[in-house]
N, C-alpha and C. Protein backbone atom coordinates (compact mmCIF):
# COMPACT_ATOMS: atom_id res chain seq x y z
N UNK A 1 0.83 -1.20 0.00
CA UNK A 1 0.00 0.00 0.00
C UNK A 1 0.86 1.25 0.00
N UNK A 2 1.82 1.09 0.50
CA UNK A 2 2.79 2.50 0.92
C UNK A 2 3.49 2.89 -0.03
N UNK A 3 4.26 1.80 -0.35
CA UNK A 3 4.64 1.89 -2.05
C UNK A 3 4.05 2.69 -2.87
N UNK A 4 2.55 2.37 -3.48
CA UNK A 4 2.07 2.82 -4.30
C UNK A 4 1.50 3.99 -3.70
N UNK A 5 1.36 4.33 -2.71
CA UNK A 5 0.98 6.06 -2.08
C UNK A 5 2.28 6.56 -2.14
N UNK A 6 3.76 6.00 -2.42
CA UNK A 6 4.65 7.14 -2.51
C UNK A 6 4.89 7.27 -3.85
N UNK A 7 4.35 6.08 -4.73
CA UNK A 7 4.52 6.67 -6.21
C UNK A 7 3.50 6.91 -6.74
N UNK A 8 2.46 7.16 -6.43
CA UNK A 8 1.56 8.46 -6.62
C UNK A 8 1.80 9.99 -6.13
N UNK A 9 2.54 10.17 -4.66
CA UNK A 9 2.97 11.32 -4.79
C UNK A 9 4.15 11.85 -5.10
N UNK A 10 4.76 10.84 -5.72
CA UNK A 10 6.01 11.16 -6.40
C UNK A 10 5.72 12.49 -7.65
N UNK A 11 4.25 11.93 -8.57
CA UNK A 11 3.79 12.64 -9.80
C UNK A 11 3.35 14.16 -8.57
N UNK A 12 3.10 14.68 -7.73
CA UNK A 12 2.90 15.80 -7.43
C UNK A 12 4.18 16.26 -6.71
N UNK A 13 4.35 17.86 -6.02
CA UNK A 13 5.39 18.09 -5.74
C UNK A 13 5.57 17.96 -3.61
N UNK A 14 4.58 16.66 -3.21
CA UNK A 14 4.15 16.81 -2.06
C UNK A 14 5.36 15.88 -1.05
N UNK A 15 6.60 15.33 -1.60
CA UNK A 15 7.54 14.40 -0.84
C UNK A 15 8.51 15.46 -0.58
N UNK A 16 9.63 15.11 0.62
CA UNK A 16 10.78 15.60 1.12
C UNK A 16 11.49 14.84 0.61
N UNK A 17 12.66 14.48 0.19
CA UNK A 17 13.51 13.04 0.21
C UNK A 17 14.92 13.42 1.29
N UNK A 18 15.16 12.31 1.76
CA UNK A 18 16.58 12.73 2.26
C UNK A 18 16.26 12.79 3.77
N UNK A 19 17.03 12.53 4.54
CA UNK A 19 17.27 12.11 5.79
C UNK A 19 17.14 13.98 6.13
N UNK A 20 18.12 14.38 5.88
CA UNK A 20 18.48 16.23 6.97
C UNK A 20 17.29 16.65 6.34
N UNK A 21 16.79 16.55 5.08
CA UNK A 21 15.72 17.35 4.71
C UNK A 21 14.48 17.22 5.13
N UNK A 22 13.77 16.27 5.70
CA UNK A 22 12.82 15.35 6.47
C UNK A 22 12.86 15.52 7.23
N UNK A 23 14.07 15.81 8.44
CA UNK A 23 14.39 15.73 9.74
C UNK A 23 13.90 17.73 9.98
N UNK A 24 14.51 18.62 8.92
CA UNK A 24 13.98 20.10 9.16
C UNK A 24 12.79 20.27 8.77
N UNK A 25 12.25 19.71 7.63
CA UNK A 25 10.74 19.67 7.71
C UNK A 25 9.96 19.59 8.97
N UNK A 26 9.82 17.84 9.84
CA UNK A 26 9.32 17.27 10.76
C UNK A 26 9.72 18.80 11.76
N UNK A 27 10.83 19.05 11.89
CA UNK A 27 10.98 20.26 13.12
C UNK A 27 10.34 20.96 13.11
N UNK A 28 9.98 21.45 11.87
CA UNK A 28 8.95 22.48 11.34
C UNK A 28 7.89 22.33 11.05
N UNK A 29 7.61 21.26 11.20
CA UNK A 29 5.95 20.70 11.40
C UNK A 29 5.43 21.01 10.12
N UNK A 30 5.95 20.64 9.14
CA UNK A 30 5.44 21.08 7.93
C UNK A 30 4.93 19.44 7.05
N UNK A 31 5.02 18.65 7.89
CA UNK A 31 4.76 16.75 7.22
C UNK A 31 3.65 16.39 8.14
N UNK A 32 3.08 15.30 7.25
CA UNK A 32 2.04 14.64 8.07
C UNK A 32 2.09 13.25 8.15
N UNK A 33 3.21 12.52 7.31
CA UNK A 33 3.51 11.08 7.26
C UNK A 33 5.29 11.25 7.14
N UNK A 34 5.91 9.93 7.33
CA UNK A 34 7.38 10.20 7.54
C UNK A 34 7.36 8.58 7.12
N UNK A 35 8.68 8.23 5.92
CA UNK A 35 8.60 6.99 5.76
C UNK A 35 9.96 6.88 5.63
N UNK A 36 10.42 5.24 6.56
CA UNK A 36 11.88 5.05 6.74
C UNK A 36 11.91 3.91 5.92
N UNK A 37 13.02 3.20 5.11
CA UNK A 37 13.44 2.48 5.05
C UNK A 37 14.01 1.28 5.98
N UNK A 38 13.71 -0.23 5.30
CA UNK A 38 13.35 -1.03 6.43
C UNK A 38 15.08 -1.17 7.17
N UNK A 39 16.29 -0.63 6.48
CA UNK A 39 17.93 -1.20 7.15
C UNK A 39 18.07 0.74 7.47
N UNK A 40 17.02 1.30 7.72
CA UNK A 40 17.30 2.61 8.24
C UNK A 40 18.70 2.77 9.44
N UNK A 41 19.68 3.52 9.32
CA UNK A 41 20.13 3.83 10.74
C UNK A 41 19.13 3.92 11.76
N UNK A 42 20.02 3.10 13.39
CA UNK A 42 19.09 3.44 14.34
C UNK A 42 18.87 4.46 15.44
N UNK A 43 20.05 5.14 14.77
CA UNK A 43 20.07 6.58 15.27
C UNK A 43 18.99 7.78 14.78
N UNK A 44 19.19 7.08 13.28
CA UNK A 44 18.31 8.26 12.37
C UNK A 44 17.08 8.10 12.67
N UNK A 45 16.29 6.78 12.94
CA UNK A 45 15.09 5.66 13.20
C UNK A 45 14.66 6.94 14.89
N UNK A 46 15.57 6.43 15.64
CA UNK A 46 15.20 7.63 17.00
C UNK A 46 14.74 8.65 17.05
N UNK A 47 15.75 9.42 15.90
CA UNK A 47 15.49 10.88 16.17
C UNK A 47 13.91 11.16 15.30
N UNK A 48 13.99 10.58 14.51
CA UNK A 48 12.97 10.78 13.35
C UNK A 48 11.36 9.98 14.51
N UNK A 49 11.39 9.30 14.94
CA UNK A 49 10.41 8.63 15.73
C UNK A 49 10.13 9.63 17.24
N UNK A 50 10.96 10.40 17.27
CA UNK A 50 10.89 11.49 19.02
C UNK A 50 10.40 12.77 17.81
N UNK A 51 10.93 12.97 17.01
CA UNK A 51 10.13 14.63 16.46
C UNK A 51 8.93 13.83 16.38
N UNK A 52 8.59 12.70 15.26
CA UNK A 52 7.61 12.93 15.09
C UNK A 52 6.32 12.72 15.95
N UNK A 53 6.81 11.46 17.33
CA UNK A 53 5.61 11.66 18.49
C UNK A 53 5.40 12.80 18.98
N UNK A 54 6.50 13.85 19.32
CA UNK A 54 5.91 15.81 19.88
C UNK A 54 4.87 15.79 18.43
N UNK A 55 5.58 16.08 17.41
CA UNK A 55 4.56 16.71 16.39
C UNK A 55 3.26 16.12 16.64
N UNK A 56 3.09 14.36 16.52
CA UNK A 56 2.15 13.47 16.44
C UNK A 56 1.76 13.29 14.69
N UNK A 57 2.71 12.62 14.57
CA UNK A 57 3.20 12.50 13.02
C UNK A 57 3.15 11.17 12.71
N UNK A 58 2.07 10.38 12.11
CA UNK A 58 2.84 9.09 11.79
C UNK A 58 4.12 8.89 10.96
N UNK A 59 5.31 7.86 11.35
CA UNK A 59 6.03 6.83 11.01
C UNK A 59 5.57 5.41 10.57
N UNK A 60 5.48 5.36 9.42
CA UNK A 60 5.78 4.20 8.61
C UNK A 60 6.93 3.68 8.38
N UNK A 61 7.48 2.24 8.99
CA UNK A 61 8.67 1.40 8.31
C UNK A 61 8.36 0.54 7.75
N UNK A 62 9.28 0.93 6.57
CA UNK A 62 8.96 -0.12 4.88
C UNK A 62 9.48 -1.03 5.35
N UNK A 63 9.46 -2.12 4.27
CA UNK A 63 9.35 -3.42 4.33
C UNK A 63 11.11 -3.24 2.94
N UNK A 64 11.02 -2.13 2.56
CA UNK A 64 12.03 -2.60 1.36
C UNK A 64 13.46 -1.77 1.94
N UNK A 65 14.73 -2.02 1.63
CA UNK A 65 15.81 -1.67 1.91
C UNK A 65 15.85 -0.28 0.95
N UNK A 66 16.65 0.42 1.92
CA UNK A 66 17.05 1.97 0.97
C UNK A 66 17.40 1.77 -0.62
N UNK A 67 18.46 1.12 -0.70
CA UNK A 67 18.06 1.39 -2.01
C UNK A 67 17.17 0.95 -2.89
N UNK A 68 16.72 -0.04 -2.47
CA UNK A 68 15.09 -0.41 -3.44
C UNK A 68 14.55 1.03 -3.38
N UNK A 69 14.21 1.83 -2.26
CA UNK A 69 13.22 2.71 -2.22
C UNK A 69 14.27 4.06 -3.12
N UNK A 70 15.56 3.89 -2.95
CA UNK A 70 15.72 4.81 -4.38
C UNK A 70 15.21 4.47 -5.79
N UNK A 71 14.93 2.75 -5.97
CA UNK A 71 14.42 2.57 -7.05
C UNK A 71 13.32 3.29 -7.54
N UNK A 72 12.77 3.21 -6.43
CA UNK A 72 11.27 3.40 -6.30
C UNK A 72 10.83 4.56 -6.84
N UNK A 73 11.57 5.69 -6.38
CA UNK A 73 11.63 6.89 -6.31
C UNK A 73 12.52 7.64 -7.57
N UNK A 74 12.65 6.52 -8.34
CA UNK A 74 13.44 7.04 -9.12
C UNK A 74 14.86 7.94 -9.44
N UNK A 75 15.69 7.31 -8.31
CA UNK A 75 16.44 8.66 -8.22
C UNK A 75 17.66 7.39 -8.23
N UNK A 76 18.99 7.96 -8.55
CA UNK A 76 20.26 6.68 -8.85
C UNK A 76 21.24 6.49 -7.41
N UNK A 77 20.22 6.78 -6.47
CA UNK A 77 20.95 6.90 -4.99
C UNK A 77 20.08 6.62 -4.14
N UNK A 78 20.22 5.58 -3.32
CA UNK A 78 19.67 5.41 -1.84
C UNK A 78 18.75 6.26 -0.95
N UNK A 79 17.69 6.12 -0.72
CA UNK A 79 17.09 6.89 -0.24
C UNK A 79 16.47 6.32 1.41
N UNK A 80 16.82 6.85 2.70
CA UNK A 80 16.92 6.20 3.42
C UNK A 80 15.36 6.66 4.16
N UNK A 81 14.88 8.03 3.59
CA UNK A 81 13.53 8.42 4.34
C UNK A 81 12.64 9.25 3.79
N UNK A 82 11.59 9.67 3.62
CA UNK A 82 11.03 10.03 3.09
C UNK A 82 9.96 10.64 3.48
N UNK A 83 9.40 12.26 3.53
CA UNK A 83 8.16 13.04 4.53
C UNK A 83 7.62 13.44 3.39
N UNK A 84 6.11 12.96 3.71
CA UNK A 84 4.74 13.59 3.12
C UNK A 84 4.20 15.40 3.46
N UNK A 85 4.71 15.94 2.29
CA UNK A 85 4.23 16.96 3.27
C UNK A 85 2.74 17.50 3.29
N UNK A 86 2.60 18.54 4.13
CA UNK A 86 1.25 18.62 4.17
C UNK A 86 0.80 20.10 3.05
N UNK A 87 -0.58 19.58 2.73
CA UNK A 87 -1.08 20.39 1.46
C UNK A 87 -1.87 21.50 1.99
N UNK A 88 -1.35 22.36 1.82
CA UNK A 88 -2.15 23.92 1.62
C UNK A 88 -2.69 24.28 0.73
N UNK A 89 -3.88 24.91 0.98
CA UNK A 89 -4.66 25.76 0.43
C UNK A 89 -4.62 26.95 0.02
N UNK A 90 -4.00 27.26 -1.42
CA UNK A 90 -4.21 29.11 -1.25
C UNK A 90 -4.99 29.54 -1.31
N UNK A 91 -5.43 31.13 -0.75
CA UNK A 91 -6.21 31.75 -0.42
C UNK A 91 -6.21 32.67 -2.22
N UNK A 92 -7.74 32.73 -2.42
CA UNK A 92 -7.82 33.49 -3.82
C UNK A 92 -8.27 35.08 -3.14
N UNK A 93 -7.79 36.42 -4.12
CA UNK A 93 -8.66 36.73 -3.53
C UNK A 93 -9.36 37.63 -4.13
C-alpha cells in the first residue's frame, strides 16, 4: 500500500527526500507522514520517531531496503527516508 501512495505522490510536488531534509521539515511541522526504510540507521530511526511523536506524526517502516526505495523513487541513490508533506490551500482573492 505504501509503495504505491509514494509513487503516486512522487507525480505531485508533495515528498521531502533525504534524511536532513525530512528531519527540518518534521521540526517544522510542515509533514504529516514520515517513511523510513526497512535497514534505516538506528540513530536516524530515533530521532525521526521522538520529532515525530511531539509533532504526532505518523512513522511508517517499509518493508524494502534503501536502495530499493531509491528505485522506487526514481532517483540513482539510496534513499533512506522520506516526509509527506502537508497540502495547503491558497487563499484566492
Amino acid at each position: 500500500m505504501s509503495i504505491d501512495e509514494i509513487k503516486k505522490l512522487l507525480k505531485t510536488e508533495n515528498l521531502v527526500i533525504g534524511a536532513d531534509r525530512t528531519l527540518k521539515a518534521l521540526k517544522n511541522n510542515e509533514l504529516v507522514k514520515v517513511f523510513l526504510a526497512g535497514n534505516a540507521p538506528e540513530d536516524l530511526a530515533s530521532d525521526i520517531e521522538h520529532y515525530a511523536s511531539v509533532a504526532k506524526i505518523e512513522v511508517e517502516k517499509l518493508d524494502i531496503p534503501n536502495d530499493e526505495l531509491g528505485v522506487v523513487c526514481k532517483k540513482p541513490f539510496s534513499i533512506t527516508c522520506i516526509g509527506m508533506k502537508k497540502v495547503v490551500e491558497k487563499k484566492r482573492f
